[in-house]
C-alpha atoms as a PDB file:
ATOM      1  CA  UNK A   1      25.536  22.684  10.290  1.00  0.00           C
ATOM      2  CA  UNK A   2      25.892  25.831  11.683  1.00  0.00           C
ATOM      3  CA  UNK A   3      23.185  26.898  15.185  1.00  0.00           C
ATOM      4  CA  UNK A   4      22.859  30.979  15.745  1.00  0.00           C
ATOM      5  CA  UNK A   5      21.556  32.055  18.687  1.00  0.00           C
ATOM      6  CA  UNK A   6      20.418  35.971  17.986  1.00  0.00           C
ATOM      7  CA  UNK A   7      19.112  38.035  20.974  1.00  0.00           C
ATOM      8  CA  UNK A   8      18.738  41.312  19.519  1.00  0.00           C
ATOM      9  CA  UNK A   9      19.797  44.367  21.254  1.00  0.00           C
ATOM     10  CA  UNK A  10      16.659  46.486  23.176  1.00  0.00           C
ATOM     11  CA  UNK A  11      16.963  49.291  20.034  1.00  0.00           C
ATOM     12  CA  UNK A  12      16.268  46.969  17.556  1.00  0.00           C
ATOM     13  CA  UNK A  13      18.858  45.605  14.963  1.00  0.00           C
ATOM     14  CA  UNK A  14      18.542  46.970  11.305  1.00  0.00           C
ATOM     15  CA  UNK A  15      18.129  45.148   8.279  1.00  0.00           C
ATOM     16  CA  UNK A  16      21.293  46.206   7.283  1.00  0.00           C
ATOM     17  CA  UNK A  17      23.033  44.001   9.799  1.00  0.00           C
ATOM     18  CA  UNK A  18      20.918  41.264   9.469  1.00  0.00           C
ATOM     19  CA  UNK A  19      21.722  40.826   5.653  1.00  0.00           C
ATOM     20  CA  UNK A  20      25.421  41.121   6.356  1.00  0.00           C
ATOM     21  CA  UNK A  21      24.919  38.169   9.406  1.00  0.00           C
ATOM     22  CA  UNK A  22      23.223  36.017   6.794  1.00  0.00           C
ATOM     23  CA  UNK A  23      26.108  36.425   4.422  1.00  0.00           C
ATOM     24  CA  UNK A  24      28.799  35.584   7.025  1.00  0.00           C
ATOM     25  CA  UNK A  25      27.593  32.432   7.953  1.00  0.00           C
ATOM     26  CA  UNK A  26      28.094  29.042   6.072  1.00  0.00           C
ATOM     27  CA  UNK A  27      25.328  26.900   4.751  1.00  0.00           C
ATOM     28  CA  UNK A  28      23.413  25.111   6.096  1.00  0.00           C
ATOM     29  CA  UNK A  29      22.654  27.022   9.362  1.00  0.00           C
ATOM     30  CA  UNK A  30      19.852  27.764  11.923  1.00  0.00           C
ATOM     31  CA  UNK A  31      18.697  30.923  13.394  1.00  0.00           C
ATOM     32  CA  UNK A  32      17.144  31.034  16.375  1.00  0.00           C
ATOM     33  CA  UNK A  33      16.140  34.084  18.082  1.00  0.00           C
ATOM     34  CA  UNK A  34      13.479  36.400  20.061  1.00  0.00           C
ATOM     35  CA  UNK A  35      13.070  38.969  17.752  1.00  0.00           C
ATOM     36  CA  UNK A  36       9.647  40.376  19.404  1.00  0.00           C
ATOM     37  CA  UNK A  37       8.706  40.549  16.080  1.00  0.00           C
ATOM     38  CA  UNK A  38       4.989  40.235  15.277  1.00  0.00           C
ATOM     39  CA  UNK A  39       3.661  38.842  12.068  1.00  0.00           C
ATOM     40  CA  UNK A  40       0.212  36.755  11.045  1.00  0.00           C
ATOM     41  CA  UNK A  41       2.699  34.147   9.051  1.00  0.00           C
ATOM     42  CA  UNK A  42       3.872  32.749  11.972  1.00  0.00           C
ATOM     43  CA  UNK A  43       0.774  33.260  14.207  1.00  0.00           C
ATOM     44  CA  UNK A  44       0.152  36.803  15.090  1.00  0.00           C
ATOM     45  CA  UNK A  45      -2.717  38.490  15.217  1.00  0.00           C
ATOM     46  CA  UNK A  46      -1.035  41.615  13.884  1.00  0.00           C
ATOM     47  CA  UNK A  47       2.055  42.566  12.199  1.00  0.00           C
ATOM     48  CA  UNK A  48       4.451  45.048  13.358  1.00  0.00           C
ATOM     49  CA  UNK A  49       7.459  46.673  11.485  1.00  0.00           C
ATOM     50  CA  UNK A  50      10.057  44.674  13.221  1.00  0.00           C
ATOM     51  CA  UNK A  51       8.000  41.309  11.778  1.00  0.00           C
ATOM     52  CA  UNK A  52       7.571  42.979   8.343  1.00  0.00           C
ATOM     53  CA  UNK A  53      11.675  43.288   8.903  1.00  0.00           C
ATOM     54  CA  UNK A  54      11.761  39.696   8.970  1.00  0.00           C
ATOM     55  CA  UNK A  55       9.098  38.540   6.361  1.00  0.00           C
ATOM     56  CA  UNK A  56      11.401  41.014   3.801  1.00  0.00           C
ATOM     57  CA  UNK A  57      14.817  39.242   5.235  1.00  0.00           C
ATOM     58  CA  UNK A  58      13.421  35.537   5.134  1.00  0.00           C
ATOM     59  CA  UNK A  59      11.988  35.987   1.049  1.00  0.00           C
ATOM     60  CA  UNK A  60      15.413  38.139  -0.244  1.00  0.00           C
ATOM     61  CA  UNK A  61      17.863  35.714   1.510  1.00  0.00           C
ATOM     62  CA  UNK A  62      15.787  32.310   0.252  1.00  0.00           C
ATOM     63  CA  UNK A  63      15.517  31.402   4.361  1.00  0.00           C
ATOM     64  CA  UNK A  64      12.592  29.331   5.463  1.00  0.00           C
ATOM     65  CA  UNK A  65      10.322  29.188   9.081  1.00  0.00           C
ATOM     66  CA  UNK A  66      10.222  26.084  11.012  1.00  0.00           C
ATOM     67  CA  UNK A  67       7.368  27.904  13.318  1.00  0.00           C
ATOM     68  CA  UNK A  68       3.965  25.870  13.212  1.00  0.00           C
ATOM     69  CA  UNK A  69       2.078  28.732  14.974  1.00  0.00           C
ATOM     70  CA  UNK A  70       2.886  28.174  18.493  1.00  0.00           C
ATOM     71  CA  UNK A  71       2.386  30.232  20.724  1.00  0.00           C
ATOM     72  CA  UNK A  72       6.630  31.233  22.186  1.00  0.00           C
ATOM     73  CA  UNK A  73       5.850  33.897  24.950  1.00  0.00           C
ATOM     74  CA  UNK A  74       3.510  34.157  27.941  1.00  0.00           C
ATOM     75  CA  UNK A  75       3.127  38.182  28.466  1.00  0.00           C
ATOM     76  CA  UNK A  76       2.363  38.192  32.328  1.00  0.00           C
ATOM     77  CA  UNK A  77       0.272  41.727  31.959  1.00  0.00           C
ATOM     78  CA  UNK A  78      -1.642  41.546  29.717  1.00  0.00           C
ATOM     79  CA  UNK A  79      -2.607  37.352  30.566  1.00  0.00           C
ATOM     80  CA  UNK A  80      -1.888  37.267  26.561  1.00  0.00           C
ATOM     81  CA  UNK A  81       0.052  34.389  24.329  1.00  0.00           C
ATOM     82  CA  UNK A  82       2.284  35.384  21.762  1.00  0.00           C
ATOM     83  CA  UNK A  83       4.669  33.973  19.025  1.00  0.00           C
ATOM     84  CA  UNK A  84       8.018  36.269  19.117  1.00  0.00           C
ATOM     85  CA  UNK A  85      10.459  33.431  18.915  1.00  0.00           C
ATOM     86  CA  UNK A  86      11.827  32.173  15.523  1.00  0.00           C
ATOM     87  CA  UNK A  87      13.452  29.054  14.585  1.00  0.00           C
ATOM     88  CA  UNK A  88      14.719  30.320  10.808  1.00  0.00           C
ATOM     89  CA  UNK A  89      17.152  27.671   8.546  1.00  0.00           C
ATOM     90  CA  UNK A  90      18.379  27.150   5.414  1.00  0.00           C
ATOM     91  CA  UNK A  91      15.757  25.543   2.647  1.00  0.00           C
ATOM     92  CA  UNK A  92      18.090  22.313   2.997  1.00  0.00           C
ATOM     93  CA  UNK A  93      17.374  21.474   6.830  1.00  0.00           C
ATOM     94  CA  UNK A  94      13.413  21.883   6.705  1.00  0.00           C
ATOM     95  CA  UNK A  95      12.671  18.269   5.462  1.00  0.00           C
ATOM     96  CA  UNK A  96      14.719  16.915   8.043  1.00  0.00           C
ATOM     97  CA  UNK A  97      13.442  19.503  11.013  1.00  0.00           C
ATOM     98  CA  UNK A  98      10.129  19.623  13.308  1.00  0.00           C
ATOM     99  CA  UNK A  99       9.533  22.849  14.916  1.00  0.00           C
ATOM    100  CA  UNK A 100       7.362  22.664  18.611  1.00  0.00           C
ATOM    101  CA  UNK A 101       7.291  23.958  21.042  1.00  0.00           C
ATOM    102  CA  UNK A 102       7.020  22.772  25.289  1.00  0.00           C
ATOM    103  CA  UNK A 103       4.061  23.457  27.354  1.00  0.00           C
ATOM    104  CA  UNK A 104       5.682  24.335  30.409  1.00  0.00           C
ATOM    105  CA  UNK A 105       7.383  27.569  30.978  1.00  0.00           C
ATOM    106  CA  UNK A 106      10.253  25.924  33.111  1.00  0.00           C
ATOM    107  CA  UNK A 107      10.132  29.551  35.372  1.00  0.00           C
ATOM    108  CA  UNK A 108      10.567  31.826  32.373  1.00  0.00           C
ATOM    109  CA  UNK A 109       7.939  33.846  30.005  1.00  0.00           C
ATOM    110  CA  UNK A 110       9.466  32.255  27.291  1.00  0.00           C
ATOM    111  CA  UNK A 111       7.934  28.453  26.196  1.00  0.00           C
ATOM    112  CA  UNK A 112      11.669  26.724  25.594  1.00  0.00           C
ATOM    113  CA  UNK A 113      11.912  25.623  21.381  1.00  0.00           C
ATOM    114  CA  UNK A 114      12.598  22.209  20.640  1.00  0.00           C
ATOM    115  CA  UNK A 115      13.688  21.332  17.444  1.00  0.00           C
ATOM    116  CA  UNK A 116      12.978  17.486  16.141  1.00  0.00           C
ATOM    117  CA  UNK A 117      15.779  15.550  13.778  1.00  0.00           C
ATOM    118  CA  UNK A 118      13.134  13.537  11.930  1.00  0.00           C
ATOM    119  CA  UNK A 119      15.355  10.928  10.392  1.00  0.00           C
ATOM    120  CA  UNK A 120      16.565   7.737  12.251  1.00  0.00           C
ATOM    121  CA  UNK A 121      19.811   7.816  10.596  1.00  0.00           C
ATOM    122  CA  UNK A 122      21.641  10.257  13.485  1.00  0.00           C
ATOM    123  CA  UNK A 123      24.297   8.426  15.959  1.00  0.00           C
ATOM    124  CA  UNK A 124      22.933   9.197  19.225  1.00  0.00           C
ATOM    125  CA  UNK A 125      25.475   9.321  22.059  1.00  0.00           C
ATOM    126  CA  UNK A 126      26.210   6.358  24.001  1.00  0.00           C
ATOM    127  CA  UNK A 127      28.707   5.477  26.882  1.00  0.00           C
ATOM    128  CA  UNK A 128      30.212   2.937  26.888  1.00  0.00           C
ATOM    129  CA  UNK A 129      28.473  -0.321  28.439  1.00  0.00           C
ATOM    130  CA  UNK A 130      30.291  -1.847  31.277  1.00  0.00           C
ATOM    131  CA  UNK A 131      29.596  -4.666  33.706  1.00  0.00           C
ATOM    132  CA  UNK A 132      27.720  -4.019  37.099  1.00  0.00           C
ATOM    133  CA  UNK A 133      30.160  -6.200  39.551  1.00  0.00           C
ATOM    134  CA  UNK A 134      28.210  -4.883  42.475  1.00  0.00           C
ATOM    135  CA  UNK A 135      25.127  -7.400  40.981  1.00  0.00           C
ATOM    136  CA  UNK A 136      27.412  -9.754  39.676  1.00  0.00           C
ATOM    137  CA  UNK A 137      26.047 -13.506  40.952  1.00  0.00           C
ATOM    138  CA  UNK A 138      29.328 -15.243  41.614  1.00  0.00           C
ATOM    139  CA  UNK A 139      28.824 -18.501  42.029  1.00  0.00           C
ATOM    140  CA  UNK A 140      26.578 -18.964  38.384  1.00  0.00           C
ATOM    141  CA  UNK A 141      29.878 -16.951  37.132  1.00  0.00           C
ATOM    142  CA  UNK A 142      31.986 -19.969  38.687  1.00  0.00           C
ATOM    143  CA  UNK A 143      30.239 -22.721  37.486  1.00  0.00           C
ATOM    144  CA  UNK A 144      29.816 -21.335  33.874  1.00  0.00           C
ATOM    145  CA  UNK A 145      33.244 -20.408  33.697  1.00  0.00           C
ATOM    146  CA  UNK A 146      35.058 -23.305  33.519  1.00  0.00           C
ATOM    147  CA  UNK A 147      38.426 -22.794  32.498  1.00  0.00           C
ATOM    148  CA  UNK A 148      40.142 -26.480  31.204  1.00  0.00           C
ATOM    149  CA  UNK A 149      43.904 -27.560  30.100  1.00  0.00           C
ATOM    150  CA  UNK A 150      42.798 -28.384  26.657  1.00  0.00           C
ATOM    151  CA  UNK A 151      41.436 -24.616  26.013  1.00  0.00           C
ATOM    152  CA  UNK A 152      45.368 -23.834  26.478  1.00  0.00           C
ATOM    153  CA  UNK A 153      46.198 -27.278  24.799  1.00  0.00           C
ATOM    154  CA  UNK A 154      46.458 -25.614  21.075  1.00  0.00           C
ATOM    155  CA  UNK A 155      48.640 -25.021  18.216  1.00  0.00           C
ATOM    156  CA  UNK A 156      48.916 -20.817  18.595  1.00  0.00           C
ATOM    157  CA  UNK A 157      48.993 -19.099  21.306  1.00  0.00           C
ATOM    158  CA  UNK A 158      46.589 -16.734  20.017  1.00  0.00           C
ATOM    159  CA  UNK A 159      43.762 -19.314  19.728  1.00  0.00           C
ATOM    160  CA  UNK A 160      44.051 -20.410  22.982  1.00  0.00           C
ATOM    161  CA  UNK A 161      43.895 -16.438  24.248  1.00  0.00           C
ATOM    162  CA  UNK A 162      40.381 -16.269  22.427  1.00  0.00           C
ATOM    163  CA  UNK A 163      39.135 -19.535  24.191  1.00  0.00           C
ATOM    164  CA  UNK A 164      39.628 -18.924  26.920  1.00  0.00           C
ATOM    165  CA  UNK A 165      38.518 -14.614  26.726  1.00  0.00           C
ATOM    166  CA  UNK A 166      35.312 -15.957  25.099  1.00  0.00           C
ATOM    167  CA  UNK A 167      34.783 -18.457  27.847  1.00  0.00           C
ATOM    168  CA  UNK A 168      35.057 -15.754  30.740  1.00  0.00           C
ATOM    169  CA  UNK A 169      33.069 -12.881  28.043  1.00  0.00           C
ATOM    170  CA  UNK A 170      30.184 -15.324  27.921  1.00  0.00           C
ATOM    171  CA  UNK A 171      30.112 -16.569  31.710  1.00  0.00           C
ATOM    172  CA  UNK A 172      30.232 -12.668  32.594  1.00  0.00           C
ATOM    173  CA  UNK A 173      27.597 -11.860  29.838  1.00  0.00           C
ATOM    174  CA  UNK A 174      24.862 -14.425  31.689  1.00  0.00           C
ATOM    175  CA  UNK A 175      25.984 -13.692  35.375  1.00  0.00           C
ATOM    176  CA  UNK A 176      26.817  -9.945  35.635  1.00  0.00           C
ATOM    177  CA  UNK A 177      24.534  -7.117  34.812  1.00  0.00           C
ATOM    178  CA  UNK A 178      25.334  -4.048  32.596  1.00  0.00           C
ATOM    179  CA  UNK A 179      24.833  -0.677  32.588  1.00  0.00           C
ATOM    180  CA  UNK A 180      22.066   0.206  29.962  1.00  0.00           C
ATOM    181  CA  UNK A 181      24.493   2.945  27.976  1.00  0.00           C
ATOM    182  CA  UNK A 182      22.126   5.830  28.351  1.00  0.00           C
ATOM    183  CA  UNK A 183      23.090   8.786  29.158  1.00  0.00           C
ATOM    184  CA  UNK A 184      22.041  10.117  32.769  1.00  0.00           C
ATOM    185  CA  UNK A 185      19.626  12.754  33.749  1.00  0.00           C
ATOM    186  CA  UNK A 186      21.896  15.382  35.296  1.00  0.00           C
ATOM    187  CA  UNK A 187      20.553  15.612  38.879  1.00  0.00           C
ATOM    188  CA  UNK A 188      21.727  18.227  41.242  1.00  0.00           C
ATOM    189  CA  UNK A 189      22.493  16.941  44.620  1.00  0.00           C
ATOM    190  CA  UNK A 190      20.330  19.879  46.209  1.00  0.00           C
ATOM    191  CA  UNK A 191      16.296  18.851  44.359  1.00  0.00           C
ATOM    192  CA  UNK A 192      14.882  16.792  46.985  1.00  0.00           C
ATOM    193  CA  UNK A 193      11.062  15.865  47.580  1.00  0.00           C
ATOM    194  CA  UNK A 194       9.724  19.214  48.872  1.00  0.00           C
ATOM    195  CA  UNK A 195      11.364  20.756  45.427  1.00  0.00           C
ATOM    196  CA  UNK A 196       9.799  17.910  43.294  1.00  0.00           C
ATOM    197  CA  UNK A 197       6.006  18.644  45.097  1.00  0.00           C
ATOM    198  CA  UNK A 198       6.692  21.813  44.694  1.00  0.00           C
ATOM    199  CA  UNK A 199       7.410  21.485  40.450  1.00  0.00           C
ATOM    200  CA  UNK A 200       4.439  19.195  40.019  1.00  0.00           C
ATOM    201  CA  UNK A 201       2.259  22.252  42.412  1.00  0.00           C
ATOM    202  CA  UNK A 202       4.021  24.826  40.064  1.00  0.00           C
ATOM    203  CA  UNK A 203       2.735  23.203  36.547  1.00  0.00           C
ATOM    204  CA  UNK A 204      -0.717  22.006  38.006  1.00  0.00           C
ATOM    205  CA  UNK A 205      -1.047  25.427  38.702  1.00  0.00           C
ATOM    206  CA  UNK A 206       0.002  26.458  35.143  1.00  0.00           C
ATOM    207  CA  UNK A 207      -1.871  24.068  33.373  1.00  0.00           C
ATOM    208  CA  UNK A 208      -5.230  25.149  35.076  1.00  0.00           C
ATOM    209  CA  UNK A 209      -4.087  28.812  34.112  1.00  0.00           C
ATOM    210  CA  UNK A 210      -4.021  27.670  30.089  1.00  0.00           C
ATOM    211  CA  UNK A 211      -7.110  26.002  30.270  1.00  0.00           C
ATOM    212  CA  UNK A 212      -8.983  28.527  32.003  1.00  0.00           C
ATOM    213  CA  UNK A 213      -7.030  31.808  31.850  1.00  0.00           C
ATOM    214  CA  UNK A 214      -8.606  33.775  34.694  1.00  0.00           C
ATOM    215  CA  UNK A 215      -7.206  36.619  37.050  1.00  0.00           C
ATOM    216  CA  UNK A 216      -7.654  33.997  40.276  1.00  0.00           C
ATOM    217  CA  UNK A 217      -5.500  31.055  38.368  1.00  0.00           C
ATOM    218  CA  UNK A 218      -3.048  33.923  37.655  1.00  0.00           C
ATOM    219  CA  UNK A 219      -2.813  34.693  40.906  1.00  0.00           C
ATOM    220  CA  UNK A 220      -2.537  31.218  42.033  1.00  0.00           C
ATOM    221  CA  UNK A 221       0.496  30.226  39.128  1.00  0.00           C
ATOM    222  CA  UNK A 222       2.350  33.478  40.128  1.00  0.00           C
ATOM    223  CA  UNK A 223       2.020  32.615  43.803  1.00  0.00           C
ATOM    224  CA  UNK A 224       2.983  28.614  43.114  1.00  0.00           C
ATOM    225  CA  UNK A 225       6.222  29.878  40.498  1.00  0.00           C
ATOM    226  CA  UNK A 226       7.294  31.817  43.748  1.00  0.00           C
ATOM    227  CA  UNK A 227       6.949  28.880  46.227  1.00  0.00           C
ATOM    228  CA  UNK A 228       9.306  26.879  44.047  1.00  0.00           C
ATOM    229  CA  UNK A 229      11.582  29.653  43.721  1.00  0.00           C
ATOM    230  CA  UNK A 230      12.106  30.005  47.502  1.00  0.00           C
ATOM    231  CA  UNK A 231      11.858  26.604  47.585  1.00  0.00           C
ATOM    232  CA  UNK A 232      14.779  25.816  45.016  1.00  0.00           C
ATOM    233  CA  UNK A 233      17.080  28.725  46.680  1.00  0.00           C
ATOM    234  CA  UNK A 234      16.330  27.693  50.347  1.00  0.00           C
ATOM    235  CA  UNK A 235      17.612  24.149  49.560  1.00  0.00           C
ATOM    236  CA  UNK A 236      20.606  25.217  47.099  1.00  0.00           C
ATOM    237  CA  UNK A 237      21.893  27.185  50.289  1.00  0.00           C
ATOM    238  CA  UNK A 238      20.839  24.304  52.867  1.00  0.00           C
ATOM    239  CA  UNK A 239      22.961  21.705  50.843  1.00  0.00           C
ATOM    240  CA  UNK A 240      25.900  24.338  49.777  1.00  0.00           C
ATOM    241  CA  UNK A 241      26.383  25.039  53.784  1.00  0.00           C
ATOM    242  CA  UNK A 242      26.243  21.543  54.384  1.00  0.00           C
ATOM    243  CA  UNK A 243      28.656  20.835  51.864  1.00  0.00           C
ATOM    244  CA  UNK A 244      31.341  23.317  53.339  1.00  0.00           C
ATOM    245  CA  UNK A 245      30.999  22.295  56.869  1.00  0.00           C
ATOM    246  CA  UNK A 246      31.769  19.030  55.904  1.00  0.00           C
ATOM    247  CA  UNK A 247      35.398  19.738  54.649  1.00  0.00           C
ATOM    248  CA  UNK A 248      37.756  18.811  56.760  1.00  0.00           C
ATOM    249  CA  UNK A 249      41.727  18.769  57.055  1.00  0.00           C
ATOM    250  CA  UNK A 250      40.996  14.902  56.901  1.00  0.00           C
ATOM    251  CA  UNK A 251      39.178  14.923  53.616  1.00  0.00           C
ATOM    252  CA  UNK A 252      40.944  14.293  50.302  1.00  0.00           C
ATOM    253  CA  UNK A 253      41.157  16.906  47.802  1.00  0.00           C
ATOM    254  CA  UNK A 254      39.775  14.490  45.204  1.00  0.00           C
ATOM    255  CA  UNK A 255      36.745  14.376  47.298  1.00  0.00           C
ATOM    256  CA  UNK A 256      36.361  18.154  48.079  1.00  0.00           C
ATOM    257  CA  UNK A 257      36.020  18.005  43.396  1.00  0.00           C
ATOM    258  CA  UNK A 258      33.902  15.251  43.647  1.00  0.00           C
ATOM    259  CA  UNK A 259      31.386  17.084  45.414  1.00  0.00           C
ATOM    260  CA  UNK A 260      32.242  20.351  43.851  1.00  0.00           C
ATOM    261  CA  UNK A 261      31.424  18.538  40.460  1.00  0.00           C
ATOM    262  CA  UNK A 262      27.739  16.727  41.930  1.00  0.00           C
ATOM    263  CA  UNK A 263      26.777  20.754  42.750  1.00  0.00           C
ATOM    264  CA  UNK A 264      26.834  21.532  39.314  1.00  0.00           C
ATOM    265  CA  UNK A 265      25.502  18.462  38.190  1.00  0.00           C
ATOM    266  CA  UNK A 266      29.046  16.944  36.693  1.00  0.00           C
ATOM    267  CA  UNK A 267      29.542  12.945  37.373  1.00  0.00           C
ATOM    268  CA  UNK A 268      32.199  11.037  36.613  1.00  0.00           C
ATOM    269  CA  UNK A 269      31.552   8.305  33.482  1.00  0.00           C
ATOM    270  CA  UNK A 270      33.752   6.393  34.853  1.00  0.00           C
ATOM    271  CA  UNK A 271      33.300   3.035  36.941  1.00  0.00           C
ATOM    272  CA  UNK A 272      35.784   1.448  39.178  1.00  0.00           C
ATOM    273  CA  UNK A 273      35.746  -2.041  39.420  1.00  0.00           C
ATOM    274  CA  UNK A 274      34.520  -3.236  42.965  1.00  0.00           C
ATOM    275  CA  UNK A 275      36.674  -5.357  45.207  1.00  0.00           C
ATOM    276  CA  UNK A 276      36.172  -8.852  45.678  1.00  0.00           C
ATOM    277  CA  UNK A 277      36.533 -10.596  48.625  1.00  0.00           C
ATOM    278  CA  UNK A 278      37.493 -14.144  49.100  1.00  0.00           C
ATOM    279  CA  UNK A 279      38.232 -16.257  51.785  1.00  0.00           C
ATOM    280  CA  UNK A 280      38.306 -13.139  54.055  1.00  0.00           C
ATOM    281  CA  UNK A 281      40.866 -11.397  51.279  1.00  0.00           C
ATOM    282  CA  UNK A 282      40.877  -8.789  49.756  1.00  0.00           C
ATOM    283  CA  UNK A 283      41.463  -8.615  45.651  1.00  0.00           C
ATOM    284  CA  UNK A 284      41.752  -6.079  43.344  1.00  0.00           C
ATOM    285  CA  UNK A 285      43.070  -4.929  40.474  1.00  0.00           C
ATOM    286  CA  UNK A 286      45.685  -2.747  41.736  1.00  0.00           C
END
């Protein structure tokens, strides 16, 4: 499966070069694009040459919409809704595809597309599960583990290894947490209360402009959207500056990444296994 992202260029793009894009690429494939198009099969109220373009290029090349009629673009000006983004695929992927659309303009004019797998039978990614340590309770781990001679006492070698690795599996399994699989929520290091009041300002704000689309709730979402900008940048720069005035000769280069990676929302999926202490010793595995 094959996803094409087309923004087309401010003169336009003919239908000349639009047929020969449709014959490069392999089936199946999906098209998505703002093609400011306008056209009352997909929602319009009008239809311009540009969306007759398209109605001509979807029926000669056997393509088929996903739109349902949602609205894609907010058009600041003129306080107007209008449906210039198109989610176009081959005949094959529409049983298995939902078009919507979200309600929030995440600080764009453009409502973001999602695009729904409707079949259970996709692999969604999963890392791998590993053991908490930091949680672990110890001493029910000691007193379900308990290792004797006659799990070693056997006739292979190999039997006794899976005794006694089931034994400490199963102790671990009912005395040490695990990590759920999921993957994270990329959080950047710099979004801190005052930006999250700000976000949940910035789509009250919008939602009382969709419900009642008036000059004075305009005024109000434009003035919130700009709040969270200033918001956002002041504490990008507050954390960046803090960030460099905390490097050091003394700090290790693998922590000057570390951080670098948190800015841009990059953790590591890996989990190092905690130290244990014991009778005022340190273990671990190294």
């Amino acid at each position: 499966m094959l996803l094409v992202s087309l923004p087309p260029p401010r003169g336009g793009i003919g239908e000349r070069h639009l047929d020969e894009l449709i014959r490069q690429l392999p089936s199946p494939f999906f098209l998505l694009g703002g093609f400011n198009d306008h056209n009352t099969l997909w929602g319009s109220t009008d239809t311009n040459p540009r969306g007759c373009q398209i109605e001509t290029l979807v029926e000669d090349d056997g393509l088929c919409l996903l739109n349902d009629n949602s609205y894609t673009h907010f058009h600041q000006a003129s306080q107007t809704f209008h449906t210039i983004d198109l989610a176009i695929c081959s005949p094959s992927l529409v049983p298995y595809w939902k078009f919507s659309t979200c309600t929030n303009l995440f600080d764009s004019d453009h409502f973001p597309i999602v695009l729904t797998y409707v079949k259970n039978d996709f692999p969604f990614p999963k890392r791998p599960v590993k053991y908490i340590f930091g949680k672990a309770d110890w001493p029910l781990f000691e007193s379900l583990c308990q290792l004797t001679p006659n799990m070693v006492d056997k006739d292979s070698i190999d039997v006794a290894v899976n005794t006694i690795t089931d034994c400490i599996i199963s102790s671990a399994d009912n005395s040490i947490p695990k990590t759920s699989g999921n993957i994270p929520k990329l959080c950047k290091p710099w979004w801190n209360t005052e930006c999250d009041t700000s976000q949940k300002t910035l789509e009250k704000a919008w939602y009382n402009f969709r419900r009642y689309p008036t000059t004075h709730n305009l005024i109000k979402f434009k003035k919130a959207r700009a709040t969270f900008r200033q918001i956002g940048r002041r504490s990008m720069n507050t954390t960046w500056c803090s960030y460099v005035n905390s490097i050091t000769r003394q700090v290790s280069s693998k922590i000057v990444w570390d951080k670098i990676r948190k800015i841009f929302g990059c953790y590591s999926d890996t989990q190092n296994i905690s130290f244990l202490y014991y009778n005022g010793q340190v273990i671990s595995d190294a």
